[in-house]
C-alpha atoms as a PDB file:
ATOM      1  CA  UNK A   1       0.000   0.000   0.000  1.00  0.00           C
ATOM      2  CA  UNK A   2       2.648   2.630   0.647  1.00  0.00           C
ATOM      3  CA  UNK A   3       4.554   1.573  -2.451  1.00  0.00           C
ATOM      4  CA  UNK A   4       1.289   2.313  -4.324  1.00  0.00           C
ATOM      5  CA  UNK A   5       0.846   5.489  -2.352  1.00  0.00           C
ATOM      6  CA  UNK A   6       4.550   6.476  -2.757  1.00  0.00           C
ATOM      7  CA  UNK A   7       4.108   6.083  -6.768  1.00  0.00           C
ATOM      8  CA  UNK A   8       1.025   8.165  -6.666  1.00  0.00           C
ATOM      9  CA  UNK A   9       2.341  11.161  -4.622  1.00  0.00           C
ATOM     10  CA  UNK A  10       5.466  11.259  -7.347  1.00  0.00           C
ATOM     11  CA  UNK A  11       3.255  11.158  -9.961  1.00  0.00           C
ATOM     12  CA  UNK A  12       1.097  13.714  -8.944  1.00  0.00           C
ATOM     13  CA  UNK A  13       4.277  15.891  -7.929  1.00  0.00           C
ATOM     14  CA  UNK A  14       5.571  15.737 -11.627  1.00  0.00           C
ATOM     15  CA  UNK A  15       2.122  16.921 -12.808  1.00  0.00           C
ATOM     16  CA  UNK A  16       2.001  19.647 -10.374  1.00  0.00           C
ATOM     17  CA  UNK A  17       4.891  21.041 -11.114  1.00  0.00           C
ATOM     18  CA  UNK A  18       4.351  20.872 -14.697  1.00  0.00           C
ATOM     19  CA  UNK A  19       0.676  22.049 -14.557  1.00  0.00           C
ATOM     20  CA  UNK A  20       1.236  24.863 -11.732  1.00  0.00           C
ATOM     21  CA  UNK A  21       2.118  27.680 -14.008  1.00  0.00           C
ATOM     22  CA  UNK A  22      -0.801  27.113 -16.729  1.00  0.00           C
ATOM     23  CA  UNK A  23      -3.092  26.832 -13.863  1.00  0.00           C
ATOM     24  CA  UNK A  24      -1.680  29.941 -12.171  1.00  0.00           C
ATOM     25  CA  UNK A  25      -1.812  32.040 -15.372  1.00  0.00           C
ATOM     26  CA  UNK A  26      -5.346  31.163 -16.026  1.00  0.00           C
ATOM     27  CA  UNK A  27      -6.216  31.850 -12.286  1.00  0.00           C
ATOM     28  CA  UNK A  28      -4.971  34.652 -12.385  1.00  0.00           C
ATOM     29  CA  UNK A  29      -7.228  35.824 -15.291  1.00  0.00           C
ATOM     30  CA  UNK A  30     -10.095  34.552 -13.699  1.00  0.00           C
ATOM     31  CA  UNK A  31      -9.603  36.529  -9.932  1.00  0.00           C
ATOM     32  CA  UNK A  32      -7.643  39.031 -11.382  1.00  0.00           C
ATOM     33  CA  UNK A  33      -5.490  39.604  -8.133  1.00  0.00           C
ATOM     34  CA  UNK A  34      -2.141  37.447  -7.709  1.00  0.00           C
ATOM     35  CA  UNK A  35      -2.655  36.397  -4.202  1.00  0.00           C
ATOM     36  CA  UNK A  36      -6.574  35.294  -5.002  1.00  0.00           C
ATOM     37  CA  UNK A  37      -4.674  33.438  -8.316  1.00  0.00           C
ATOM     38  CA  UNK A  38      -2.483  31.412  -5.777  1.00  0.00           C
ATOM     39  CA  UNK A  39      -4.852  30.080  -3.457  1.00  0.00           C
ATOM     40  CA  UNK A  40      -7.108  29.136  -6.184  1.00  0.00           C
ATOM     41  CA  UNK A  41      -4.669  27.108  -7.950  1.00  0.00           C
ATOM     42  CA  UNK A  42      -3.644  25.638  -4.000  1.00  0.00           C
ATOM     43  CA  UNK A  43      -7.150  24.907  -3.573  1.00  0.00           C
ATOM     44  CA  UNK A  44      -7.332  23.628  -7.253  1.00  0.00           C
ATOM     45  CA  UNK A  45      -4.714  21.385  -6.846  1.00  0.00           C
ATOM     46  CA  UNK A  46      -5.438  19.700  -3.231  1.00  0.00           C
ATOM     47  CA  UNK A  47      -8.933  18.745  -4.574  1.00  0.00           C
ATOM     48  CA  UNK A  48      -7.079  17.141  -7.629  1.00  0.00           C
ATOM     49  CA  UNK A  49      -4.593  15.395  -4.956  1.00  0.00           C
ATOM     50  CA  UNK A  50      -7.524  13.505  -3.572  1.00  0.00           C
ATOM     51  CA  UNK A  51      -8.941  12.325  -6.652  1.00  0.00           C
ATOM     52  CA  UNK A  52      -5.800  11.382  -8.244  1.00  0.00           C
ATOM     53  CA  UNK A  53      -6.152   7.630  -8.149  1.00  0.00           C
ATOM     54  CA  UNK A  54      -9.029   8.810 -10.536  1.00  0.00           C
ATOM     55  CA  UNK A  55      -7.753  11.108 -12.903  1.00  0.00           C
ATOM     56  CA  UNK A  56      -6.587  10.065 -16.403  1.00  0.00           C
ATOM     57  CA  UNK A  57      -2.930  11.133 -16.879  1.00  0.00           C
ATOM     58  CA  UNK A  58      -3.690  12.459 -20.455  1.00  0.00           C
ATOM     59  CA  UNK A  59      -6.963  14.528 -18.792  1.00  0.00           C
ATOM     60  CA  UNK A  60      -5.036  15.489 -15.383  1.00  0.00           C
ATOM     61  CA  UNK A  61      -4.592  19.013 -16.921  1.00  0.00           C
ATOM     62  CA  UNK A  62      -8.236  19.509 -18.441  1.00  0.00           C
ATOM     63  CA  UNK A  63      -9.519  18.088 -15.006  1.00  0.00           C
ATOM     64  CA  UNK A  64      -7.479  19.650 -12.821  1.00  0.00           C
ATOM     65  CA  UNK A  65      -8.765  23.375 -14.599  1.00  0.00           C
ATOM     66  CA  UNK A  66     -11.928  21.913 -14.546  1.00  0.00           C
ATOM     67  CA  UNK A  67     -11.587  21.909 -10.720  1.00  0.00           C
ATOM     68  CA  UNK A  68     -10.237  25.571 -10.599  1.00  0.00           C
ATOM     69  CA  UNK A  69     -13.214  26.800 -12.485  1.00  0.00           C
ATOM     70  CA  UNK A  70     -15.728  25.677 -10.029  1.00  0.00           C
ATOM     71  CA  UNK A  71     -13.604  26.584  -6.843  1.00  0.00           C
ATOM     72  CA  UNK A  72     -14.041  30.060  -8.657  1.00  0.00           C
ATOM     73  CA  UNK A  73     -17.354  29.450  -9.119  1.00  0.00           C
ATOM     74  CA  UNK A  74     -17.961  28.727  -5.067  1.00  0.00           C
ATOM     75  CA  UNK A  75     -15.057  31.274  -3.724  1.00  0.00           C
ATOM     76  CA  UNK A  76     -17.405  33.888  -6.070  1.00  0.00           C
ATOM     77  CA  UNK A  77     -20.863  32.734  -4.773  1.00  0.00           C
ATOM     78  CA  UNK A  78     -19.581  32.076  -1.077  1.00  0.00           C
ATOM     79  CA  UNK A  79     -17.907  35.967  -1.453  1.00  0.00           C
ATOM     80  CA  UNK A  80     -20.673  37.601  -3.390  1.00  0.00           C
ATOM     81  CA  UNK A  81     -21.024  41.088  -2.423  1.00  0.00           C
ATOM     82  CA  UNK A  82     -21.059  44.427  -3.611  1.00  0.00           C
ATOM     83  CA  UNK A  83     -19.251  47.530  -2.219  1.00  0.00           C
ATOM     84  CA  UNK A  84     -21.454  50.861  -2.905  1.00  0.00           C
ATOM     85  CA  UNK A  85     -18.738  54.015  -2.968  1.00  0.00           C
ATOM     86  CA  UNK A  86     -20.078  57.186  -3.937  1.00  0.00           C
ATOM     87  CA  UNK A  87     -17.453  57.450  -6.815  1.00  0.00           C
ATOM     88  CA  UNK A  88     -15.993  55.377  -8.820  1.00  0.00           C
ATOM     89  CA  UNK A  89     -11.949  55.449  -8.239  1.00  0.00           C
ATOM     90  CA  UNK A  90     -10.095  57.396 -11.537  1.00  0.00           C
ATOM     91  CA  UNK A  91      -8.389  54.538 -13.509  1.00  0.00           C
ATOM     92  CA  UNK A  92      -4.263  54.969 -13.178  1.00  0.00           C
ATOM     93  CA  UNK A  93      -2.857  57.514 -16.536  1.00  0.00           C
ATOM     94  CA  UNK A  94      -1.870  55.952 -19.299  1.00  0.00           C
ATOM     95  CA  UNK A  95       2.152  55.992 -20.149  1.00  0.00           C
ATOM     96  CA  UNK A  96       2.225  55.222 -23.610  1.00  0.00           C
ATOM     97  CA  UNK A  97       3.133  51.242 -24.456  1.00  0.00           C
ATOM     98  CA  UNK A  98       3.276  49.219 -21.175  1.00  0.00           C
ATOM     99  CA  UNK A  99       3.222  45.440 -21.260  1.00  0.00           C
ATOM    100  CA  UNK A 100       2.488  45.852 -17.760  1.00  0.00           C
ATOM    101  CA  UNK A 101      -0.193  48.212 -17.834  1.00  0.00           C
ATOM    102  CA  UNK A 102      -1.726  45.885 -20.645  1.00  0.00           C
ATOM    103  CA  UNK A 103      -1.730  42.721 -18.459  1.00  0.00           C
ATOM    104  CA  UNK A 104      -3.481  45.487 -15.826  1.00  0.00           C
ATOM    105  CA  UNK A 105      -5.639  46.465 -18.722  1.00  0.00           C
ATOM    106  CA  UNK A 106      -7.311  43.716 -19.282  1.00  0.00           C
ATOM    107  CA  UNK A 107      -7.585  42.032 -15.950  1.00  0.00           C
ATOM    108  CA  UNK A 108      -9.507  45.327 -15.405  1.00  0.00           C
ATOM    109  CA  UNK A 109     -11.528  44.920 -18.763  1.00  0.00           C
ATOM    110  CA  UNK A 110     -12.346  41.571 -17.606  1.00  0.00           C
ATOM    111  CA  UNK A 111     -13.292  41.903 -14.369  1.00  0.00           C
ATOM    112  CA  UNK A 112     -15.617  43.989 -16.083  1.00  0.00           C
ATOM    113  CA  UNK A 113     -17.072  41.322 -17.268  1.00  0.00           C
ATOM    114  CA  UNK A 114     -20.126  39.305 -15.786  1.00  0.00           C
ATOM    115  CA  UNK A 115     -19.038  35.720 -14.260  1.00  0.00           C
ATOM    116  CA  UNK A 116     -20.154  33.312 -17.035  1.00  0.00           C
ATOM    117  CA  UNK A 117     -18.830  35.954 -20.177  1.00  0.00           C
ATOM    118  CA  UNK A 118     -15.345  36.366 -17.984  1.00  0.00           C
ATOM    119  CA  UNK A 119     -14.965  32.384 -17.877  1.00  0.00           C
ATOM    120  CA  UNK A 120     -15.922  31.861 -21.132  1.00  0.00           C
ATOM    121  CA  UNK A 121     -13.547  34.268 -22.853  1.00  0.00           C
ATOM    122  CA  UNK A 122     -10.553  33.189 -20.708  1.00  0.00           C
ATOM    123  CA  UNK A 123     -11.148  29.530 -21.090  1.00  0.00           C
ATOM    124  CA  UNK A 124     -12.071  30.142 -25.135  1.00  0.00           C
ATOM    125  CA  UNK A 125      -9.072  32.808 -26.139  1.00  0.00           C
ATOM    126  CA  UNK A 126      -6.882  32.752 -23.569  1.00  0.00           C
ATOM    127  CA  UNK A 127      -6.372  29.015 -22.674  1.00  0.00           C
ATOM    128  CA  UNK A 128      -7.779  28.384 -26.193  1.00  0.00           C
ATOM    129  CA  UNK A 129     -10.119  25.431 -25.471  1.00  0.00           C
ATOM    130  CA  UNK A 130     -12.427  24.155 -27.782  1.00  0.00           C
ATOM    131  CA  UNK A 131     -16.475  25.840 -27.639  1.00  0.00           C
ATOM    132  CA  UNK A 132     -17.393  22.281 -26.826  1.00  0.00           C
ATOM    133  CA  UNK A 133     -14.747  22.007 -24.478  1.00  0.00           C
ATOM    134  CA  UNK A 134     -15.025  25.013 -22.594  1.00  0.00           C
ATOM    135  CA  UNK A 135     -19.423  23.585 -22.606  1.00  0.00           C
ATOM    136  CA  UNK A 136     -17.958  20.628 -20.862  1.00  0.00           C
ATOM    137  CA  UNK A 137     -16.270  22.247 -18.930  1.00  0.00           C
ATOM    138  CA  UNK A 138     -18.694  24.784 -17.482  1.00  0.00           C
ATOM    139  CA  UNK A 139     -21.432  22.409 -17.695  1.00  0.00           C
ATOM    140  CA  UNK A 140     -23.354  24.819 -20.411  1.00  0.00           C
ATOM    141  CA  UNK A 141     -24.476  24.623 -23.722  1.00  0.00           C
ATOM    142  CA  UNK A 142     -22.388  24.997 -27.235  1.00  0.00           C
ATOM    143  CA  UNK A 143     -24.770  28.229 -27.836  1.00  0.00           C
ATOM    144  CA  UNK A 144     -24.270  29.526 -24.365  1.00  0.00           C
ATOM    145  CA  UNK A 145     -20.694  29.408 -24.960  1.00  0.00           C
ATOM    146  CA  UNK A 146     -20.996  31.366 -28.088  1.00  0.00           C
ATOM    147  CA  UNK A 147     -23.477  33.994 -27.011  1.00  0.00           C
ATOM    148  CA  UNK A 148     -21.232  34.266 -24.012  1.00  0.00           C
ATOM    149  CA  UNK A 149     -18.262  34.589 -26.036  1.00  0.00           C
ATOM    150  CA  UNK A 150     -19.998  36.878 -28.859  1.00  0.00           C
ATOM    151  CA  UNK A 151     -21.765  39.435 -25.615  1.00  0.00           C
ATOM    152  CA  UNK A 152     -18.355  39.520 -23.687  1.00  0.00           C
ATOM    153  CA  UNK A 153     -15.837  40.283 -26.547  1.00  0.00           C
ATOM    154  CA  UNK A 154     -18.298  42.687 -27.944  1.00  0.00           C
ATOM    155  CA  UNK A 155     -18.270  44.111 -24.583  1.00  0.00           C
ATOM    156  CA  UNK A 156     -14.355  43.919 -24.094  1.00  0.00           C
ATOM    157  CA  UNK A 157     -14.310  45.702 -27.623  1.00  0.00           C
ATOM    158  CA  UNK A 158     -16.558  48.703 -26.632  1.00  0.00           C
ATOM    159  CA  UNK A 159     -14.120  48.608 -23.376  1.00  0.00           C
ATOM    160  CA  UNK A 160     -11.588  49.156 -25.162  1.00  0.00           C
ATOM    161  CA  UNK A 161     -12.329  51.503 -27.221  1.00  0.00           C
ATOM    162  CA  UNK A 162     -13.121  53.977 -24.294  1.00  0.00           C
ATOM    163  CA  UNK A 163     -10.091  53.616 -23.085  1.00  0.00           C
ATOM    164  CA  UNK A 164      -8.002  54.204 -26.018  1.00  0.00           C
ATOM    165  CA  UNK A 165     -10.423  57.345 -27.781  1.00  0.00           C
ATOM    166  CA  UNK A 166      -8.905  58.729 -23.541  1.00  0.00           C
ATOM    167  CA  UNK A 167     -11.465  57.342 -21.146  1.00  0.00           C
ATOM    168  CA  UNK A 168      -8.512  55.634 -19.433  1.00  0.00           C
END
């Protein structure tokens, strides 16, 4: 039994390690804040731990993002409130070409973004999934994935073009 075990925790060390900075990166995009981006992938990856003896090798990546998706999902329902301020805060001035400030940009643009539209276009574009997989893998439809896709990077569009005619 502990040679079994033994095997197991080395194999799911080698995918951690090779899976932590793809699930990080997409975290990241989800929360939009680094230290939110860490614990998700933590929390991500302890739930994969204990399914492990379960998990395909060639799906351990697809199910371990799979897994960070919903803890999203619950952090963002157990978390849900909103903060009334009287104004909004002025967004930071623009310095000309930034890769920086472009990372910052569109976290901001997509934290703009409702919940669903915000998963969809990260998992579509930036991790680059499939429509049907990113429907399998938000337990939606193939239409809800494109409506959500369509709405949010027509809304990330308009965004953006606010913010470069000097709405920044």
């Amino acid at each position: 039994m502990t040679k079994v075990r033994n095997q197991r925790d080395v194999a799911f060390t080698a995918f951690a390690e090779q899976a932590s900075a793809p699930l990080l990166r997409t975290a990241w995009l989800l929360t939009g804040d680094h230290h939110a981006a860490h614990d998700l992938v933590q929390a991500a990856l302890v739930k994969t731990y204990l399914a492990w003896p379960r998990v395909r090798p060639e799906g351990a990546l697809a199910y371990a993002r799979r897994v960070l998706v919903n803890e999203r999902t619950d952090t963002w329902r157990r978390r849900r409130r909103e903060v009334v301020v009287a104004e909004t805060p002025d967004p930071p001035p623009d310095d000309g070409a930034d890769p920086v400030g472009d990372r910052d940009l569109v976290v901001r643009l997509l934290a703009r973004l409702p919940d669903q539209q915000r998963r969809v276009v990260v998992l579509r574009y930036y991790v680059d999934l499939s429509e049907q997989a990113v429907a399998d893998l938000l337990d939606i439809s193939v239409g809800s994935v494109k409506s959500a896709a369509s709405r949010g990077l027509a809304s990330l569009r308009e965004e953006l073009a606010g913010v470069e005619g000097g709405d920044r």
